[in-house]
Structures are given as structure tokens and as C-alpha cells.
C-alpha atoms as a PDB file:
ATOM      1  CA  UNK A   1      -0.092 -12.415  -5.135  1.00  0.00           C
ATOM      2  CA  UNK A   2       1.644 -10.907  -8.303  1.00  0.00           C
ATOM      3  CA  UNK A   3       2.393  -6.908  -7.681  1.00  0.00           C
ATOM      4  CA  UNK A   4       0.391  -5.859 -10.828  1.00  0.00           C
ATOM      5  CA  UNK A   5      -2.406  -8.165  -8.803  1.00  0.00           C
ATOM      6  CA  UNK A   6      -2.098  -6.328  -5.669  1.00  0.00           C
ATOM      7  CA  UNK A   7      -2.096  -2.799  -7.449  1.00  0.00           C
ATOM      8  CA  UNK A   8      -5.158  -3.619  -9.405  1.00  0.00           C
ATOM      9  CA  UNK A   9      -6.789  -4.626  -6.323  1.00  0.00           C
ATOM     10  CA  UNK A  10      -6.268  -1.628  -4.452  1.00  0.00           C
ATOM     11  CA  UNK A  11      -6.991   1.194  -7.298  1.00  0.00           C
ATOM     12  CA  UNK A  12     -10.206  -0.899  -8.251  1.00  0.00           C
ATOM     13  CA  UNK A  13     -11.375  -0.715  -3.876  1.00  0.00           C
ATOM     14  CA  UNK A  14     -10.155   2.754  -3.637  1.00  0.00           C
ATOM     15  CA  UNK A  15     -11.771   4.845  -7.195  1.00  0.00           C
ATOM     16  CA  UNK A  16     -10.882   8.037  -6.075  1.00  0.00           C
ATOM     17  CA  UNK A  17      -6.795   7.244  -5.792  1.00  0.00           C
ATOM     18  CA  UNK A  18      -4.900   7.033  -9.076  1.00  0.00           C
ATOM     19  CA  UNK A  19      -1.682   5.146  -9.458  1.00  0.00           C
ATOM     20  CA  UNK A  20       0.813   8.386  -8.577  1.00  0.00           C
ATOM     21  CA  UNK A  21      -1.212   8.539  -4.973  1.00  0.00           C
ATOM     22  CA  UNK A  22      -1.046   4.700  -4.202  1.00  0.00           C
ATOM     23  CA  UNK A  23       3.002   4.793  -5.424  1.00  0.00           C
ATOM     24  CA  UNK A  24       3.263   8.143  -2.411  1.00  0.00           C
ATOM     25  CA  UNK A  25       1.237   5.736  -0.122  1.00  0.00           C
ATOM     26  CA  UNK A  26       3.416   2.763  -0.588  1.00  0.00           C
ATOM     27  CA  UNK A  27       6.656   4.832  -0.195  1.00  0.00           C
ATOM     28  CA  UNK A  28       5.540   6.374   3.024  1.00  0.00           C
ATOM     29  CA  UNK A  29       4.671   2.572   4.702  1.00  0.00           C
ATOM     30  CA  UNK A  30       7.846   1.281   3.535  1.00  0.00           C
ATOM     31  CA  UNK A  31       9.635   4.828   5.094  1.00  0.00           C
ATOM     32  CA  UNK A  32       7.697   3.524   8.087  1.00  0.00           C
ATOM     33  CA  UNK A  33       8.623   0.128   7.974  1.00  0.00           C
ATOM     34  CA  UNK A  34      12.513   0.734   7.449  1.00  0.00           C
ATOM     35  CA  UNK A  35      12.456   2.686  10.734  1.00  0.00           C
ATOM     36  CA  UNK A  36      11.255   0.153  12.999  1.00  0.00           C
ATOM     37  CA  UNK A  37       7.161   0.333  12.630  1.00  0.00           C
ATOM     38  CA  UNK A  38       5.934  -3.232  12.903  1.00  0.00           C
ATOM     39  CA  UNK A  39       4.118  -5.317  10.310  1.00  0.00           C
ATOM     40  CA  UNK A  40       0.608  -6.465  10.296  1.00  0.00           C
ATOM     41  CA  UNK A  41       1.027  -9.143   8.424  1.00  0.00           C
ATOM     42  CA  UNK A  42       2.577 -12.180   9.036  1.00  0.00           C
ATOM     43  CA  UNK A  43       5.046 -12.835   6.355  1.00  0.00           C
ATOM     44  CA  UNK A  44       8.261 -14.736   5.935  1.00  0.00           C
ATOM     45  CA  UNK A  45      11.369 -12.223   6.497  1.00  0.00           C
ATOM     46  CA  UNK A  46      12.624 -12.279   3.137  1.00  0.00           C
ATOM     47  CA  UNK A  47       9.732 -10.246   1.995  1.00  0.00           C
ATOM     48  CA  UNK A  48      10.686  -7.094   0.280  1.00  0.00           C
ATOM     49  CA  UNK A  49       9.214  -4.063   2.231  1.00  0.00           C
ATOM     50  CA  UNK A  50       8.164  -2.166  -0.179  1.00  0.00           C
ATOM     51  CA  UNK A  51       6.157  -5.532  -1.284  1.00  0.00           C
ATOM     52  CA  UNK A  52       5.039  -6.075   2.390  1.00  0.00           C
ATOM     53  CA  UNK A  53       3.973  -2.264   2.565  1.00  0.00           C
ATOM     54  CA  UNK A  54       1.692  -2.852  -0.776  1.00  0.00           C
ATOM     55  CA  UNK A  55       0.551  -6.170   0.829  1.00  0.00           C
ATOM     56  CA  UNK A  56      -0.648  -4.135   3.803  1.00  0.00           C
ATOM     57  CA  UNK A  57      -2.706  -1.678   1.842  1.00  0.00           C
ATOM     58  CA  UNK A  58      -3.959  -4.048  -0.257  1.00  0.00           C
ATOM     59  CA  UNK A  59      -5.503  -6.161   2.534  1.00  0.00           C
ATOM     60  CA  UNK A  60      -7.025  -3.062   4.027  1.00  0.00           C
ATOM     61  CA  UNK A  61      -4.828  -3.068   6.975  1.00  0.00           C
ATOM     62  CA  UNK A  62      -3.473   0.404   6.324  1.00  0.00           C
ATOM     63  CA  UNK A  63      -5.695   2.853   6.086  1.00  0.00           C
ATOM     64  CA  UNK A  64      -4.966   5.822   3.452  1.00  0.00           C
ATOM     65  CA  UNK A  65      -6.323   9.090   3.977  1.00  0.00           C
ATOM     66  CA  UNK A  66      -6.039  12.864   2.883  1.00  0.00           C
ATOM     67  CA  UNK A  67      -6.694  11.615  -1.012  1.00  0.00           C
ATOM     68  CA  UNK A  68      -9.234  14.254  -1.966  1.00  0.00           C
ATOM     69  CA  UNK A  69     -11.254  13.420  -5.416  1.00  0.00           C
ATOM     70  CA  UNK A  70     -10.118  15.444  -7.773  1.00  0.00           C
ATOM     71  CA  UNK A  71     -11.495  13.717 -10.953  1.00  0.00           C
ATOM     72  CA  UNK A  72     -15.099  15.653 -10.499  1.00  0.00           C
END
């Protein structure tokens, strides 16, 4: 799946995170992946992490918290 794909998927499952949020989110997987943390998908190795990190979230495999909602 396309990265635009992937984004739309997880802003349109998640309402309450804007774009800014899911960008801090991705950074601090891929953070996490570059120093050893292991993947929960199974993906070929030249996978981009930063891709792989999105992929993760997208699939619901990472789980994203302290987003309050602030669009009230």
C-alpha cells in the first residue's frame, strides 16, 4: 500500500489525531525501530523503517496513546 494510502487509513480510524500527531507517532516507532525494537510485521528487509513504522500503525499493531482531543 501507497504511503498517502496508509496515512489516509490511519487519520480516517483514529478522528481525534491530525496529521502533525501521526508524523510524532511515526518518528518515535522508527526511533524505536533503529535501536533494535523488533517488527511486527513480516516484511522483506529492504523496507524503509520509517515505511515499516507507518505500516505498523496502520494495521493497528501499534497502539498510540496520550493524543487528547483538542478539536472540541
Amino acid at each position: 500500500m501507497r504511503v498517502e494510502e496508509l496515512t489516509a487509513k490511519i487519520l480516517d480510524n483514529n478522528p481525534n489525531m491530525d496529521r502533525y500527531q501521526l508524523a510524532i507517532a511515526v518518528s518515535k516507532r522508527t526511533d524505536e525501530l533503529l535501536n533494535g525494537a523488533v517488527t511486527k510485521l513480516n516484511v522483506a528487509k529492504n523496507v524503509k523503517v520509517a515505511d515499516l513504522a507507518l505500516m505498523e500503525i496502520a494495521e493497528g499493531l501499534i497502539t498510540i496513546k496520550g493524543f487528547a482531543d483538542n478539536k472540541k
